[in-house]
Protein backbone atom coordinates (compact mmCIF):
# COMPACT_ATOMS: atom_id res chain seq x y z
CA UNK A 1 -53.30 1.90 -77.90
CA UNK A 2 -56.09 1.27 -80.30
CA UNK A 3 -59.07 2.92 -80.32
CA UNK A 4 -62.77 3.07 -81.52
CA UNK A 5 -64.90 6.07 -82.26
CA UNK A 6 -68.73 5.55 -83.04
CA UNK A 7 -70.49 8.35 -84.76
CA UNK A 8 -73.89 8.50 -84.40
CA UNK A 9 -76.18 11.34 -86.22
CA UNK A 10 -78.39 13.35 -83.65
CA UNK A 11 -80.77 15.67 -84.04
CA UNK A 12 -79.61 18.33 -81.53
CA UNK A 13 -76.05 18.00 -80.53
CA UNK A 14 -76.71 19.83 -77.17
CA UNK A 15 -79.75 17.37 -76.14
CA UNK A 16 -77.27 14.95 -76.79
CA UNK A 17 -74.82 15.58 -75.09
CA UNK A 18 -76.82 16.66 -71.97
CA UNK A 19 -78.38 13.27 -72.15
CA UNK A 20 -74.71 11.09 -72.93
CA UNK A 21 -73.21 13.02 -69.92
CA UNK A 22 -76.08 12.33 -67.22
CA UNK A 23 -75.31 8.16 -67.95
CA UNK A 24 -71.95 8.72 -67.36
CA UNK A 25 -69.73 9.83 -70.36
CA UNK A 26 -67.36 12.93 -70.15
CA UNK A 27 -66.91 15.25 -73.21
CA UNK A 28 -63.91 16.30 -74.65
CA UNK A 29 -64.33 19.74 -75.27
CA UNK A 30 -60.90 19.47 -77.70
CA UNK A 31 -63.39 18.02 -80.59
CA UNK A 32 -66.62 19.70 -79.33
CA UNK A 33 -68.89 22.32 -81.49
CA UNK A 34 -72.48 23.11 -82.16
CA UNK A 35 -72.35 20.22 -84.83
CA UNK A 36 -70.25 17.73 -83.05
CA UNK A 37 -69.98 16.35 -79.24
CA UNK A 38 -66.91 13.77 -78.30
CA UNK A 39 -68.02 12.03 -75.67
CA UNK A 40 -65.78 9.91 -73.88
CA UNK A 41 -67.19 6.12 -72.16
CA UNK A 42 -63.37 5.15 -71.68
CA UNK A 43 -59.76 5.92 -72.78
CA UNK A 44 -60.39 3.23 -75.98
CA UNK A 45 -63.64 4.44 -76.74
CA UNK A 46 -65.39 7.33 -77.71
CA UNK A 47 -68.97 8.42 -78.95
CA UNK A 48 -69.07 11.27 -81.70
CA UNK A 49 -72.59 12.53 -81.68
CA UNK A 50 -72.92 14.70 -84.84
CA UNK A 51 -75.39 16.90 -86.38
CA UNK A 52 -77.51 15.37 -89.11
CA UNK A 53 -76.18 17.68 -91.62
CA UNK A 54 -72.34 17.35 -90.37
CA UNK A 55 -72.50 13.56 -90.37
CA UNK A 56 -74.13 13.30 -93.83
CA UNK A 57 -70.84 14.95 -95.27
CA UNK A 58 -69.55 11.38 -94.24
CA UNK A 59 -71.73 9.66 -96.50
CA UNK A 60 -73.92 9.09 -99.54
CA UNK A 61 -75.89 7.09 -97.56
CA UNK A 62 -79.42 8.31 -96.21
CA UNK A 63 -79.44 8.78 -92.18
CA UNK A 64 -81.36 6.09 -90.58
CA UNK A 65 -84.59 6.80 -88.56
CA UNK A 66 -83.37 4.97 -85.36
CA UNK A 67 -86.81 5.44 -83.77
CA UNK A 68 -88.37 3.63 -86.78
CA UNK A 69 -85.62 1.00 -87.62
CA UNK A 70 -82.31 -0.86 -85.99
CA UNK A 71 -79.31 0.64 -87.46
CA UNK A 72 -76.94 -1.09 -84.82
CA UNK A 73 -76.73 -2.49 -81.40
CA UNK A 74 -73.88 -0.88 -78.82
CA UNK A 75 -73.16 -2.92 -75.72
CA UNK A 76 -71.76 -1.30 -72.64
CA UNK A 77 -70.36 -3.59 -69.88
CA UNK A 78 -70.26 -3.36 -66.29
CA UNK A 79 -68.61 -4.46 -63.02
CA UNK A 80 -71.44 -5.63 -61.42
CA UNK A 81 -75.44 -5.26 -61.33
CA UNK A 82 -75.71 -1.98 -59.82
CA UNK A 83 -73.81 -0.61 -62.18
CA UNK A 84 -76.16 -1.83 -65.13
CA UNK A 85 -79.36 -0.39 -63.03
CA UNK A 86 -77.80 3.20 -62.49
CA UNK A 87 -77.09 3.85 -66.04
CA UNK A 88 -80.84 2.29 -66.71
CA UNK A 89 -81.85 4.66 -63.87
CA UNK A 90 -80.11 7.37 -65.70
CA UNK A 91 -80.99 7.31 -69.03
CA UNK A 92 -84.88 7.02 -68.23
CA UNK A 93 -83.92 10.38 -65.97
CA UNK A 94 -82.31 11.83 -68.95
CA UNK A 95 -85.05 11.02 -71.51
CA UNK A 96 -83.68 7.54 -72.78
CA UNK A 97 -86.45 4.92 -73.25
CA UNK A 98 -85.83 1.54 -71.96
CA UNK A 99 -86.37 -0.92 -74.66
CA UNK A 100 -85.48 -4.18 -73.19
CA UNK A 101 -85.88 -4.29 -69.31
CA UNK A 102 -83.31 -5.69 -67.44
CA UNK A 103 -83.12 -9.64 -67.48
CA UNK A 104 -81.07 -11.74 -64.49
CA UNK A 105 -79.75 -14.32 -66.50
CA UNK A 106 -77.59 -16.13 -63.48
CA UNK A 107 -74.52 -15.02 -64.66
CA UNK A 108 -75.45 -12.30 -66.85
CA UNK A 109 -77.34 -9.64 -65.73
CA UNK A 110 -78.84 -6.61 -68.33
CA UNK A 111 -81.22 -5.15 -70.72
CA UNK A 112 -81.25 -2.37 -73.21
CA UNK A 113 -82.37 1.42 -73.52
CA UNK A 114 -82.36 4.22 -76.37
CA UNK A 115 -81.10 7.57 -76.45
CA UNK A 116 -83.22 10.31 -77.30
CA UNK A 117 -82.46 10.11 -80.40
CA UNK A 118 -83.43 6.08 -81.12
CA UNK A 119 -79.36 4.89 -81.09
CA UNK A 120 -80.21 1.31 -78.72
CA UNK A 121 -77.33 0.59 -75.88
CA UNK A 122 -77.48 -2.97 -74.62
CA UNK A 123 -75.93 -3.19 -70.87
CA UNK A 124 -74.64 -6.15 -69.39
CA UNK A 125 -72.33 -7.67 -66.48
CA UNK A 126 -71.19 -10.88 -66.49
CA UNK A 127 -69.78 -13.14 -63.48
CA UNK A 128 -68.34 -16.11 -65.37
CA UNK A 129 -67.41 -17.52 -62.20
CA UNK A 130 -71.46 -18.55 -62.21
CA UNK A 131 -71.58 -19.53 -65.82
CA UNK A 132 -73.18 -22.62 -66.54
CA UNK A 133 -69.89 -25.11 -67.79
CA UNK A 134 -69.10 -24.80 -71.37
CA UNK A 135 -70.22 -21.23 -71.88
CA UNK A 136 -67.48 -19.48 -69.89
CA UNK A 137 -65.16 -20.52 -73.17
């Protein structure tokens, strides 16, 4: 099976990971420590969140300010809309901002929120059954 991990630098591993669990990801306490958190969305994907100064051995590259720039955009699907407003629901619980409300497109349905730490998560479900013809392809 083939797999992706994202890393993304945090500033407090434990805030993290209280705030990755509460919108629905499990952590895998195999590759957990105070400067890393797996977190686990599915059995393909997982989120490492590491400490600034553990992820910067990684890199020559200076750590983005997400809260001041876009580093990347992560996109979580779902099976259907109330799926996409729990985790919203969730995240502005767990201290997430909401940085694109959610949008009812016809056949898509989403929006977008940030982690305490600025890392953006676009959410969206799709019915292609309701797509307009020629963008189901």
């Amino acid at each position: 099976m083939r797999m992706i991990f994202i890393n993304l630098p945090v500033g407090d591993v434990a805030r993290a990971t209280a705030f990755y669990q509460a919108i629905g990801f499990e952590q895998n306490p195999d590759f957990s420590n105070d400067v890393a958190s797996a977190m686990r969305w599915s059995d393909a994907i997982s989120v490492m969140l590491l400490d600034h100064g553990f992820y910067a051995t990684f890199t020559d590259k200076p750590i983005a300010d997400t809260h001041q720039v876009s580093a990347a955009l992560f996109c979580l699907s779902f099976d259907d809309r109330a799926a996409v407003d729990a985790i919203h629901a969730a995240a502005r619980s767990a201290g997430g901002k909401e940085t694109r409300p959610i949008v009812d497109q016809h056949f898509m349905y989403g929006g977008a929120f940030e982690d305490p730490d600025g890392h953006i998560w676009e959410t969206v479900h799709m019915d292609m059954s309701a797509a307009p013809a020629g963008e189901a392809a």
